[in-house]
Protein backbone atom coordinates (compact mmCIF):
# COMPACT_ATOMS: atom_id res chain seq x y z
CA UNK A 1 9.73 33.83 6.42
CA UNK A 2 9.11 33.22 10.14
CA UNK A 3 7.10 35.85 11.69
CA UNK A 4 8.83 37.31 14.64
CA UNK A 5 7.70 36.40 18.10
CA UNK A 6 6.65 38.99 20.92
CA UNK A 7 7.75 38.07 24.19
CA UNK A 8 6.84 39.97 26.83
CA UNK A 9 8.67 40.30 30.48
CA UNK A 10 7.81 37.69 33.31
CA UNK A 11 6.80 39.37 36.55
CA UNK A 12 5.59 38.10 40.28
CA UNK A 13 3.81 40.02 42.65
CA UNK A 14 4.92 39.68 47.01
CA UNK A 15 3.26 35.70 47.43
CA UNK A 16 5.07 34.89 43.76
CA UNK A 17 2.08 34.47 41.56
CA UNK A 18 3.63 35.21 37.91
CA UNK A 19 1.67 37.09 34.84
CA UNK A 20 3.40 38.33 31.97
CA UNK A 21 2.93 42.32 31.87
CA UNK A 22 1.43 43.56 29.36
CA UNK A 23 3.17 46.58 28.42
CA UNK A 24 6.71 45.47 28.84
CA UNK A 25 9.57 43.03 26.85
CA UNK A 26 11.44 40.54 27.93
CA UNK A 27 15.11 41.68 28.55
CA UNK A 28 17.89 39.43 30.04
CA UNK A 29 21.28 40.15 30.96
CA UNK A 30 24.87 38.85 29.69
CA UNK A 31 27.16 40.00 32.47
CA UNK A 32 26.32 43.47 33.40
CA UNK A 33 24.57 44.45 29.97
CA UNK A 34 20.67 44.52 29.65
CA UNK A 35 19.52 44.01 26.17
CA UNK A 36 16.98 41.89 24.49
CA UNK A 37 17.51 38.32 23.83
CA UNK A 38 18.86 37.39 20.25
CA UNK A 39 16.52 34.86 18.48
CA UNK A 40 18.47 32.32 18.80
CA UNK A 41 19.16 32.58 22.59
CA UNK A 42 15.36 31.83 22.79
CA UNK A 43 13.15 28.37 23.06
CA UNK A 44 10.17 27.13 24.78
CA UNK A 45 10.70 26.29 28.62
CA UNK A 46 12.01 22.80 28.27
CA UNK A 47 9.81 20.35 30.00
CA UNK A 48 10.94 19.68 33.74
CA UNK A 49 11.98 23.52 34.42
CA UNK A 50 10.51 25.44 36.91
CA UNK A 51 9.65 29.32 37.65
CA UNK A 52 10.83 30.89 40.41
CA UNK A 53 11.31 34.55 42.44
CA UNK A 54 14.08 36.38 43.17
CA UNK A 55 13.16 37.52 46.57
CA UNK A 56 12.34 41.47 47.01
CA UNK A 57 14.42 41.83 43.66
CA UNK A 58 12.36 44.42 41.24
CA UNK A 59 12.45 43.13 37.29
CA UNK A 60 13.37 45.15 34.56
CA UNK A 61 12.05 45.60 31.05
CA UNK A 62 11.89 46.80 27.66
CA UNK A 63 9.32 49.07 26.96
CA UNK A 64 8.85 48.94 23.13
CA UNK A 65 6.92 52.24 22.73
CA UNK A 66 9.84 54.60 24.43
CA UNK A 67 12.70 52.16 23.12
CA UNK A 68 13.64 51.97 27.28
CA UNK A 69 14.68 49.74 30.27
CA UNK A 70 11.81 50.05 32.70
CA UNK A 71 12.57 48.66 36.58
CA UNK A 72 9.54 47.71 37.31
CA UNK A 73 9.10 47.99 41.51
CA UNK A 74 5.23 48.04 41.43
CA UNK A 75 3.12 45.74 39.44
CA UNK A 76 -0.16 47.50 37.27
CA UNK A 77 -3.23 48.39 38.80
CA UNK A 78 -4.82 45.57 37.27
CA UNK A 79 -2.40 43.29 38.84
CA UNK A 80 -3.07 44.45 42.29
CA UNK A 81 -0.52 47.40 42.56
CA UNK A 82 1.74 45.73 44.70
CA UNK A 83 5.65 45.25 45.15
CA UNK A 84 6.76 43.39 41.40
CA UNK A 85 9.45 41.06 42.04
CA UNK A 86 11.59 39.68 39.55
CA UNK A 87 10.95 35.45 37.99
CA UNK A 88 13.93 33.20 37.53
CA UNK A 89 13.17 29.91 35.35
CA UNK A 90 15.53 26.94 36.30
CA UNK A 91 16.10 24.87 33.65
CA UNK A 92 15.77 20.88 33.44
CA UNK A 93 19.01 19.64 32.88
CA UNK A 94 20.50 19.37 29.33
CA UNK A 95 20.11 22.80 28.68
CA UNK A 96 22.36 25.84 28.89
CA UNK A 97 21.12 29.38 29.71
CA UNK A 98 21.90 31.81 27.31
CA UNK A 99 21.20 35.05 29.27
CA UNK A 100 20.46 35.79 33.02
CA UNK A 101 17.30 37.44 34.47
CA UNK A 102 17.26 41.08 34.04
CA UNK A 103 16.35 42.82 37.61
CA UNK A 104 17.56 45.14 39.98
CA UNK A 105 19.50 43.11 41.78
CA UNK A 106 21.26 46.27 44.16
CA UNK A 107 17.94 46.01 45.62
CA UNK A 108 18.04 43.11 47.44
CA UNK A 109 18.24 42.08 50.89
CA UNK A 110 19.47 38.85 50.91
CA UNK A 111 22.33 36.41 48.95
CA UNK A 112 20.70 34.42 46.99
CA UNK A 113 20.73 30.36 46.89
CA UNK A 114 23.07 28.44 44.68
CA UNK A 115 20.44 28.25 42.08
CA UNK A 116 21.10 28.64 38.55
CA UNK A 117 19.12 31.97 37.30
CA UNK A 118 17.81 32.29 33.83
CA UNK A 119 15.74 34.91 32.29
CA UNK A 120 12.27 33.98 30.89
CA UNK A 121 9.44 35.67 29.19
CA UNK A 122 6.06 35.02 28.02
CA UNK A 123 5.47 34.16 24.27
CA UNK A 124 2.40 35.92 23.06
CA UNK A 125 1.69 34.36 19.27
CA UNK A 126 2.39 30.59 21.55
CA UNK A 127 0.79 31.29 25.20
CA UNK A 128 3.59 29.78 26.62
CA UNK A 129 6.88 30.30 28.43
CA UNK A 130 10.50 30.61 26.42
CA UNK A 131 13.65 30.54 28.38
CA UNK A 132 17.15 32.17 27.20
CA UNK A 133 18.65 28.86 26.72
CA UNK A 134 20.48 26.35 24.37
CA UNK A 135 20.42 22.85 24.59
CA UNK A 136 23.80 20.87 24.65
CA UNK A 137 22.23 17.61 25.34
CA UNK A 138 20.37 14.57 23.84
CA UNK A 139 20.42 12.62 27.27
CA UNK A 140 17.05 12.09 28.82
CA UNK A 141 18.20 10.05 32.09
CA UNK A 142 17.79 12.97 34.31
CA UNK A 143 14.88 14.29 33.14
CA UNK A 144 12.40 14.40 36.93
CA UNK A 145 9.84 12.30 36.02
CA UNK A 146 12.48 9.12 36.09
CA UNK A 147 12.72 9.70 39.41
CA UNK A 148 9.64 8.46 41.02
CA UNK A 149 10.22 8.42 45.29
CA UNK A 150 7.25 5.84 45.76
CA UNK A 151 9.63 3.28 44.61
CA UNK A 152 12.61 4.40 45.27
CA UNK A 153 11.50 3.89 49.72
CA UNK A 154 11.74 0.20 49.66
CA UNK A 155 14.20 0.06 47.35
CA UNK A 156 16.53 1.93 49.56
CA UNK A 157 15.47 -0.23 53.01
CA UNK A 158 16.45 -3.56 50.81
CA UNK A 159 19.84 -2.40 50.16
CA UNK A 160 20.40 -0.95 53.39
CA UNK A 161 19.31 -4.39 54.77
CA UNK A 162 21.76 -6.38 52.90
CA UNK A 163 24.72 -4.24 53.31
CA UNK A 164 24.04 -3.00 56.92
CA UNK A 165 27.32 -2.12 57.89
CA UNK A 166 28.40 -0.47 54.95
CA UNK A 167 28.67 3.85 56.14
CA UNK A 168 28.97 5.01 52.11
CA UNK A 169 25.73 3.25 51.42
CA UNK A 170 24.08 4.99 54.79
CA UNK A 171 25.13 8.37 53.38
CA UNK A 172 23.92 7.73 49.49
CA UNK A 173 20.73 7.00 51.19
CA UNK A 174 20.48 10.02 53.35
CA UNK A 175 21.65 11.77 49.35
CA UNK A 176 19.01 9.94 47.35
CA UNK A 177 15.65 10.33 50.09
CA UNK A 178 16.55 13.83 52.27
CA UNK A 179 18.81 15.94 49.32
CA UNK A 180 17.28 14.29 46.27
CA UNK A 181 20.26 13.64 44.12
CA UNK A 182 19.01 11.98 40.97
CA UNK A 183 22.62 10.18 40.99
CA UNK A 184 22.00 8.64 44.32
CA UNK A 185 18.62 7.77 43.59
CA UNK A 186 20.21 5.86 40.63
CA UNK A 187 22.28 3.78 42.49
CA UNK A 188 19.11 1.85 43.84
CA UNK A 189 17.04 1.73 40.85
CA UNK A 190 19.91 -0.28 39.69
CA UNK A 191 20.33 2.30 36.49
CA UNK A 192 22.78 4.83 34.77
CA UNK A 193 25.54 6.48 36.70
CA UNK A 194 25.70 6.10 40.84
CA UNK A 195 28.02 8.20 42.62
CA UNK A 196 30.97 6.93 44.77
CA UNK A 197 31.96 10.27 47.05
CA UNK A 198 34.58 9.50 48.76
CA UNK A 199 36.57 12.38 50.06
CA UNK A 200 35.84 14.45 53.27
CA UNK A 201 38.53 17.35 52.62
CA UNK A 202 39.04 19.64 49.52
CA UNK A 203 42.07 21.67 48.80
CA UNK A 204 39.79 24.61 47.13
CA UNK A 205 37.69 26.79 48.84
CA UNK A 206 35.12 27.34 45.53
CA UNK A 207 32.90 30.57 46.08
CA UNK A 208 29.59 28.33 45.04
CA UNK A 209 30.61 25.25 46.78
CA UNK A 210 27.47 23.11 48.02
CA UNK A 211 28.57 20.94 50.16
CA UNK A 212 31.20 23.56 52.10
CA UNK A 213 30.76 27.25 52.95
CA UNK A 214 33.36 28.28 55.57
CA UNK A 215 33.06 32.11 55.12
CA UNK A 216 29.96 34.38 54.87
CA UNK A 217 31.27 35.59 51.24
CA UNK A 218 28.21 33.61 49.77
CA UNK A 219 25.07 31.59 51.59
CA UNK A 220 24.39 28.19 53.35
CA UNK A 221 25.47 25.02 51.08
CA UNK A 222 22.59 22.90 50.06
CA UNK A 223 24.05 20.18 51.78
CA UNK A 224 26.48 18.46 54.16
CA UNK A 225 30.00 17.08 53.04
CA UNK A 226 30.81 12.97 53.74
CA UNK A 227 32.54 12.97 56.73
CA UNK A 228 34.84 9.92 56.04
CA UNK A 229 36.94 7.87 53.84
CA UNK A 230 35.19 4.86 52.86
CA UNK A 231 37.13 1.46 53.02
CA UNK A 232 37.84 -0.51 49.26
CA UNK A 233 35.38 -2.78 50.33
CA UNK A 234 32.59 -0.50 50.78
CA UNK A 235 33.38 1.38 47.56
CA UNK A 236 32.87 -2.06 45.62
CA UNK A 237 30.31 -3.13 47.41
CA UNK A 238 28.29 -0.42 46.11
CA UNK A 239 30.49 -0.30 42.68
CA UNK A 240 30.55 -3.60 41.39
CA UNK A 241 26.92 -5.15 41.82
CA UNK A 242 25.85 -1.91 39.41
CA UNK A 243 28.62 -2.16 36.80
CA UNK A 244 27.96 -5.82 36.88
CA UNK A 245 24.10 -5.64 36.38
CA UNK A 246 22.64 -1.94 36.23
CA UNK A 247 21.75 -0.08 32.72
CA UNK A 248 24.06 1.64 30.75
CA UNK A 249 26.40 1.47 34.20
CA UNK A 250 28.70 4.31 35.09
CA UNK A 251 29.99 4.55 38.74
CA UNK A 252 31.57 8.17 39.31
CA UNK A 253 33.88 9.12 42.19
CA UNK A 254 33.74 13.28 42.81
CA UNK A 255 30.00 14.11 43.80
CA UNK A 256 28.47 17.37 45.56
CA UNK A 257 28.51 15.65 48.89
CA UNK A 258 32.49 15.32 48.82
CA UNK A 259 34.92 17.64 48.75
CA UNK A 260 37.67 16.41 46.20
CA UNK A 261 38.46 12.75 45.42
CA UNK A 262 42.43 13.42 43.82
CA UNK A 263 43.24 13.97 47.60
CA UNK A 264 42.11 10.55 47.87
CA UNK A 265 43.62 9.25 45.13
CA UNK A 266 45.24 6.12 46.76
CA UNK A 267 42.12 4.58 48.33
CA UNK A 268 40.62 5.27 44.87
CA UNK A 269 43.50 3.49 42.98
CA UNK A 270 43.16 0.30 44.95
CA UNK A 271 39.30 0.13 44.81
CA UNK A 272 39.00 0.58 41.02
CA UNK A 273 41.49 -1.92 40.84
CA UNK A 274 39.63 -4.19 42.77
CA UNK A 275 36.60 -3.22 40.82
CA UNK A 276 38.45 -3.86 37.73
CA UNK A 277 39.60 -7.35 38.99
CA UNK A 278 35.88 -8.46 39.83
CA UNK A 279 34.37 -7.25 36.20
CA UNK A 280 35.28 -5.24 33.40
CA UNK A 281 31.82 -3.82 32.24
CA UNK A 282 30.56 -0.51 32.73
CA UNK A 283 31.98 2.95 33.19
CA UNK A 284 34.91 4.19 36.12
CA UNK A 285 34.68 7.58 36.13
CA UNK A 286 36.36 10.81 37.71
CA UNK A 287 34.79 14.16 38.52
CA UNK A 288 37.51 16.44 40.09
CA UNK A 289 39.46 19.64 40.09
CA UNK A 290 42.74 17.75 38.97
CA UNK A 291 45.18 19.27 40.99
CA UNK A 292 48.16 16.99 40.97
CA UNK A 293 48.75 15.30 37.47
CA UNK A 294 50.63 12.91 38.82
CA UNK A 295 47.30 11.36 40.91
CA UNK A 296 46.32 11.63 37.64
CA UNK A 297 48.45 9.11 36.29
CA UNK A 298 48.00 6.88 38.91
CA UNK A 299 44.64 7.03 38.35
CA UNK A 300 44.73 6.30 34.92
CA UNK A 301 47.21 3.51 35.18
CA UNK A 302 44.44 1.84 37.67
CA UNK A 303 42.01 1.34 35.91
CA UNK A 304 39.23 4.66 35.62
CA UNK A 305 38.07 5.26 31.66
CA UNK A 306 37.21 9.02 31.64
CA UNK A 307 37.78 12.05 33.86
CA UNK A 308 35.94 14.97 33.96
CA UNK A 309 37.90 18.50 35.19
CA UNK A 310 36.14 21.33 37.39
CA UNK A 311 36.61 24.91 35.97
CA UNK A 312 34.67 28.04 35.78
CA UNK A 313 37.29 29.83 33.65
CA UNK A 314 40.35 28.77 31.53
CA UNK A 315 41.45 32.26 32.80
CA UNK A 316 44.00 32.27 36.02
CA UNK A 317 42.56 35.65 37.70
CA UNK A 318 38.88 34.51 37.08
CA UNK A 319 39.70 30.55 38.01
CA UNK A 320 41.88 31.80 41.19
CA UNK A 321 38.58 34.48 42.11
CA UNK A 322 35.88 31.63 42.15
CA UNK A 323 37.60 28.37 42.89
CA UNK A 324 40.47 29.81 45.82
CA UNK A 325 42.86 27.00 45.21
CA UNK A 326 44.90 25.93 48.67
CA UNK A 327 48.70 24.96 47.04
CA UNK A 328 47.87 24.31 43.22
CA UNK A 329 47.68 26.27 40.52
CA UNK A 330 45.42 26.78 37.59
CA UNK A 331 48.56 25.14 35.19
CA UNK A 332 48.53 22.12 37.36
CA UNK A 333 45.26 21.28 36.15
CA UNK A 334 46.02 22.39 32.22
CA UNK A 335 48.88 19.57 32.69
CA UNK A 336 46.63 16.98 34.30
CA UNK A 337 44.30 17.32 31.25
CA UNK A 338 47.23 17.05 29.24
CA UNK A 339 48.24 13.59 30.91
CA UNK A 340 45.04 12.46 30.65
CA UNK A 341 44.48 12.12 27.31
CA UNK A 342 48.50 10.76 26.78
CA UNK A 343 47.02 7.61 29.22
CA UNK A 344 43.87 7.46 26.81
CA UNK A 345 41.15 8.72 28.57
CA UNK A 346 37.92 10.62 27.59
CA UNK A 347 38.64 14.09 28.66
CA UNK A 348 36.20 16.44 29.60
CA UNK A 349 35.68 19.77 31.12
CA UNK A 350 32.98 20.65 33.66
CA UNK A 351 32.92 24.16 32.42
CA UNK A 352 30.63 26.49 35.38
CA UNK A 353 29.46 28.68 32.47
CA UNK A 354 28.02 32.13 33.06
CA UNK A 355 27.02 34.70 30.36
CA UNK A 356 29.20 37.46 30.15
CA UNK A 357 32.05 35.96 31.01
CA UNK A 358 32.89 32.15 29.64
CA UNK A 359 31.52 33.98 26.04
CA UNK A 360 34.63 37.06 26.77
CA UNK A 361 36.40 37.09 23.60
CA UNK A 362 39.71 36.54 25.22
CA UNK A 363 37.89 33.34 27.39
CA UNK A 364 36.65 31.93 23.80
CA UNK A 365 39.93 31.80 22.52
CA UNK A 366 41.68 30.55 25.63
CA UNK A 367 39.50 27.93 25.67
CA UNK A 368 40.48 26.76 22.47
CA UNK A 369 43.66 27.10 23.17
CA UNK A 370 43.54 24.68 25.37
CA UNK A 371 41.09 22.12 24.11
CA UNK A 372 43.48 21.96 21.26
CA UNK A 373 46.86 21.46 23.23
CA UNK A 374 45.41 18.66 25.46
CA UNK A 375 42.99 17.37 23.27
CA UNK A 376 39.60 17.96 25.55
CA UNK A 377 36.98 15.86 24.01
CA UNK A 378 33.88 17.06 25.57
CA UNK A 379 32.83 20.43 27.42
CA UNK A 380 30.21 20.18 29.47
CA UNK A 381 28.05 22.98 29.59
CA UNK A 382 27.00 23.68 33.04
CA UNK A 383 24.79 26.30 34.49
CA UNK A 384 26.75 28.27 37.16
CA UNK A 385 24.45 28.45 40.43
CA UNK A 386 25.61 31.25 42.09
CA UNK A 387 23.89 35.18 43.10
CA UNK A 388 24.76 36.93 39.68
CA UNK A 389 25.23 39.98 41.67
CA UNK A 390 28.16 38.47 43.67
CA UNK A 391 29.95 36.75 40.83
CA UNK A 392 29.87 39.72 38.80
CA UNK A 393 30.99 41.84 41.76
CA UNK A 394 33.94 38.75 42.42
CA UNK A 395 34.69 38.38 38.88
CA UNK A 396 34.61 41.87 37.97
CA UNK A 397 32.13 42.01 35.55
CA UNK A 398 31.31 45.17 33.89
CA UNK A 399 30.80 44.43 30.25
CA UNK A 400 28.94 42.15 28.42
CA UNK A 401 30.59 39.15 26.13
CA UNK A 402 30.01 37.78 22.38
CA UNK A 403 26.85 35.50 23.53
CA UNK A 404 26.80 32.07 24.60
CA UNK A 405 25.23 30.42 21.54
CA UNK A 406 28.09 33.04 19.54
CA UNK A 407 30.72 31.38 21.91
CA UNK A 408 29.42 27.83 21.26
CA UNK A 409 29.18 28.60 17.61
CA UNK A 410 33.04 29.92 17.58
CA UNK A 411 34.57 27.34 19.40
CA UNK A 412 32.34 24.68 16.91
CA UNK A 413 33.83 26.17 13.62
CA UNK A 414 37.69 26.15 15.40
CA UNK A 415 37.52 22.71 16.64
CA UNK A 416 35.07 20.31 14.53
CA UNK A 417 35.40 17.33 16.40
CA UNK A 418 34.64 19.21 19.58
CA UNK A 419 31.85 17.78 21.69
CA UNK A 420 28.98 19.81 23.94
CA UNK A 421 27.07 17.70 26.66
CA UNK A 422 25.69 18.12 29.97
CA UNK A 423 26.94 14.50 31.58
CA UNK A 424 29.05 11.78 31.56
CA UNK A 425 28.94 9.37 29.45
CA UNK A 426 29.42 5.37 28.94
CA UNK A 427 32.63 4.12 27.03
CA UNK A 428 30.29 2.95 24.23
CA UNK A 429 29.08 6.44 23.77
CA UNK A 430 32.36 8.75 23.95
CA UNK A 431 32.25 8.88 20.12
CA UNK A 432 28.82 8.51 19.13
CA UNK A 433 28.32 8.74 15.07
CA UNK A 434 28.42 11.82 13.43
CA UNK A 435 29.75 13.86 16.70
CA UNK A 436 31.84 15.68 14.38
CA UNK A 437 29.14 18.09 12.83
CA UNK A 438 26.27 17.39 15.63
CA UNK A 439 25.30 21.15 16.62
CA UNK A 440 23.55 22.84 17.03
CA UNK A 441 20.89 20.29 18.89
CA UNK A 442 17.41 20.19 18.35
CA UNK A 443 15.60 22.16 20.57
């Protein structure tokens, strides 16, 4: 019999040192509920995840000898008696959270960042941190420590020498040394999947966008949109040398500097084309909200080998609430799946998960409603960054749903051959062996 674990509640005093308090449990929340975190919504901080505050936001716990919720605004004597504010973990990539942190957040003064907020707690028996999480992904590409910046310098001044005119290859530089995107970076250490963005405009307005925000609704994005429509050339200038040569090569159009590539869809047609005339190795890819199915087809019919479709909700009043689209609906996109996977592709969804509402009953089942009918081969599980305060206030959040490992564990049973991942993935890996029963994944 495993002996149960005591975790206790994560706390940070005003300059955001962290000590686990000694009187109180970790709680978390799913939606608008506070409870304590189901064993199996628990594992060690993954390696690569890091701790951080939620500014002038008090935490709350459990305290086990009154069977309570505490909000905890000061921290113990012992601790220095100061304001307590509450600890977020963010969580390396292939890992979903399973519960948000639990805090007072009607206390704050600000809108938070477009971080992803997890709840985290200190295990006593294992001195170390666990995280409400699950992980839906084997892939170790874009774990940090690949990502070394000492080499990546001259790596990007070589390319930028040889290509000197090229403006997409100017602004994946500016993404891989000023905002740090690990798919940018890839691009010049010759490896894995390098992004292609390629569209200035989007015809969605999405509450957590990063790369847009034209209303005060939400915060600053985290960084600034391409401003142009590359030419063919420069897309396989930058395209075909890396599916030609790099490692396990994927080139993706639809990035977070970009608004949405479908409105670009004829640009994008001709240059995988052209890609597809100069080599046929590696991986075309699509990331987009997949607004008109008959891009779609177009698309398809060109050349790319997977798509990937934007959603935070299967749901039209929660899909219409976060993404705001401008002359499509959510049913457009249900058929562009649908057409998808009659031209072949590898469909997947880029599902923006959040507990307490993608684990709703009546989500769960949606969901497989539609994985079924259009015959969705992957959902990626992606951490929602977003204030939980605003998208519960948006979304209209009051309850609390089944649980996300629950949800993943429903959806599992329904649809066997369903898989869970965190990123794209090469043609030789769409169907790995033994996809079929692989989950949960080892922690």
């Amino acid at each position: 019999m495993k002996r149960k674990k005591t975790i206790l509640a994560v706390v940070a005093d005003a300059s955001g040192e962290v000590f686990e308090h000694p009187d109180l449990l970790m709680v978390g929340m799913n939606g608008a509920r506070i409870r304590p975190p189901r064993p199996e919504e628990l594992i060690p901080l993954p390696a690569g995840s890091r701790l951080f505050t939620i500014p002038d936001t008090p935490p709350i716990g459990f305290d086990d000898g009154g069977e309570r919720t505490v909000t905890l605004r000061k921290l113990p004597r012992h601790f220095g008696g100061g304001k307590a504010q509450a600890v977020s973990a963010f969580l390396t990539p292939g890992y979903t959270r399973t519960l948000l942190p639990a805090a007072a957040y009607g206390d704050k003064q600000i809108q938070l960042p477009l971080w992803s907020y997890t709840a985290v707690g200190w295990c006593v028996e294992e001195e170390r941190f666990y995280a409400a999480a699950v992980r839906v992904d084997r892939n170790t590409q874009w774990q940090p420590d690949h990502f070394d910046d000492r080499k990546l310098d001259p790596l990007v001044r070589k390319l930028l020498r040889a290509h000197p005119d090229n403006r997409l290859l100017e602004q994946l530089a500016r993404c891989a040394l000023d905002y740090h995107c690990f798919a940018a970076k890839n691009l010049f250490f010759r490896r894995w999947e390098a992004p292609l963005p390629t569209s200035p405009v989007c015809n969605a307005r999405c509450l957590g966008c990063i790369s847009l925000q034209e209303a005060p609704e939400c915060c600053p994005s985290s960084q600034e949109r391409i401003t142009f429509v590359p030419k063919v050339e420069e897309l396989c200038q930058i395209a075909v040398p890396h599916l030609e040569r790099a490692e396990k090569a994927i080139v993706s159009f639809g990035q977070g500097c970009e608004g949405d590539p479908i409105l670009q869809a004829d640009t994008i047609c001709d240059a995988v084309r052209e890609m597809r005339r100069r080599t046929d190795k590696g991986t075309i890819h699509f990331n987009s909200n997949a607004s008109d199915p008959d891009a779609v087809d177009r698309l398809a019919q060109a050349g790319i080998d997977s798509i990937r479709v934007s959603m935070n909700s299967v749901q039209d009043r929660f899909y219409d609430a976060y993404h705001r689209p401008c002359g499509y609906t959510l049913e457009q996109v249900r058929e562009s799946l649908r057409r998808a996977k009659r031209h072949g592709l590898f469909t997947m969804i880029n599902y923006l998960v959040f507990p307490g509402l993608n684990d709703r009953l009546e989500e769960v089942s949606a969901l497989g409603d539609l994985i079924e009918e259009a015959g969705v081969d992957l959902i990626q599980m992606r951490n929602l960054s977003i204030d939980p305060e605003l998208y519960c206030r948006v979304m209209g959040i009051e309850d609390e749903g089944l649980g996300m490992v629950e949800m993943l564990d429903r959806l599992k049973r329904r649809i066997p051959r369903l898989q869970y991942g965190y990123f794209n993935r090469t043609r030789e890996n769409f169907y790995p062996e033994g996809y079929q029963t692989d989950w949960p994944l080892p922690v």
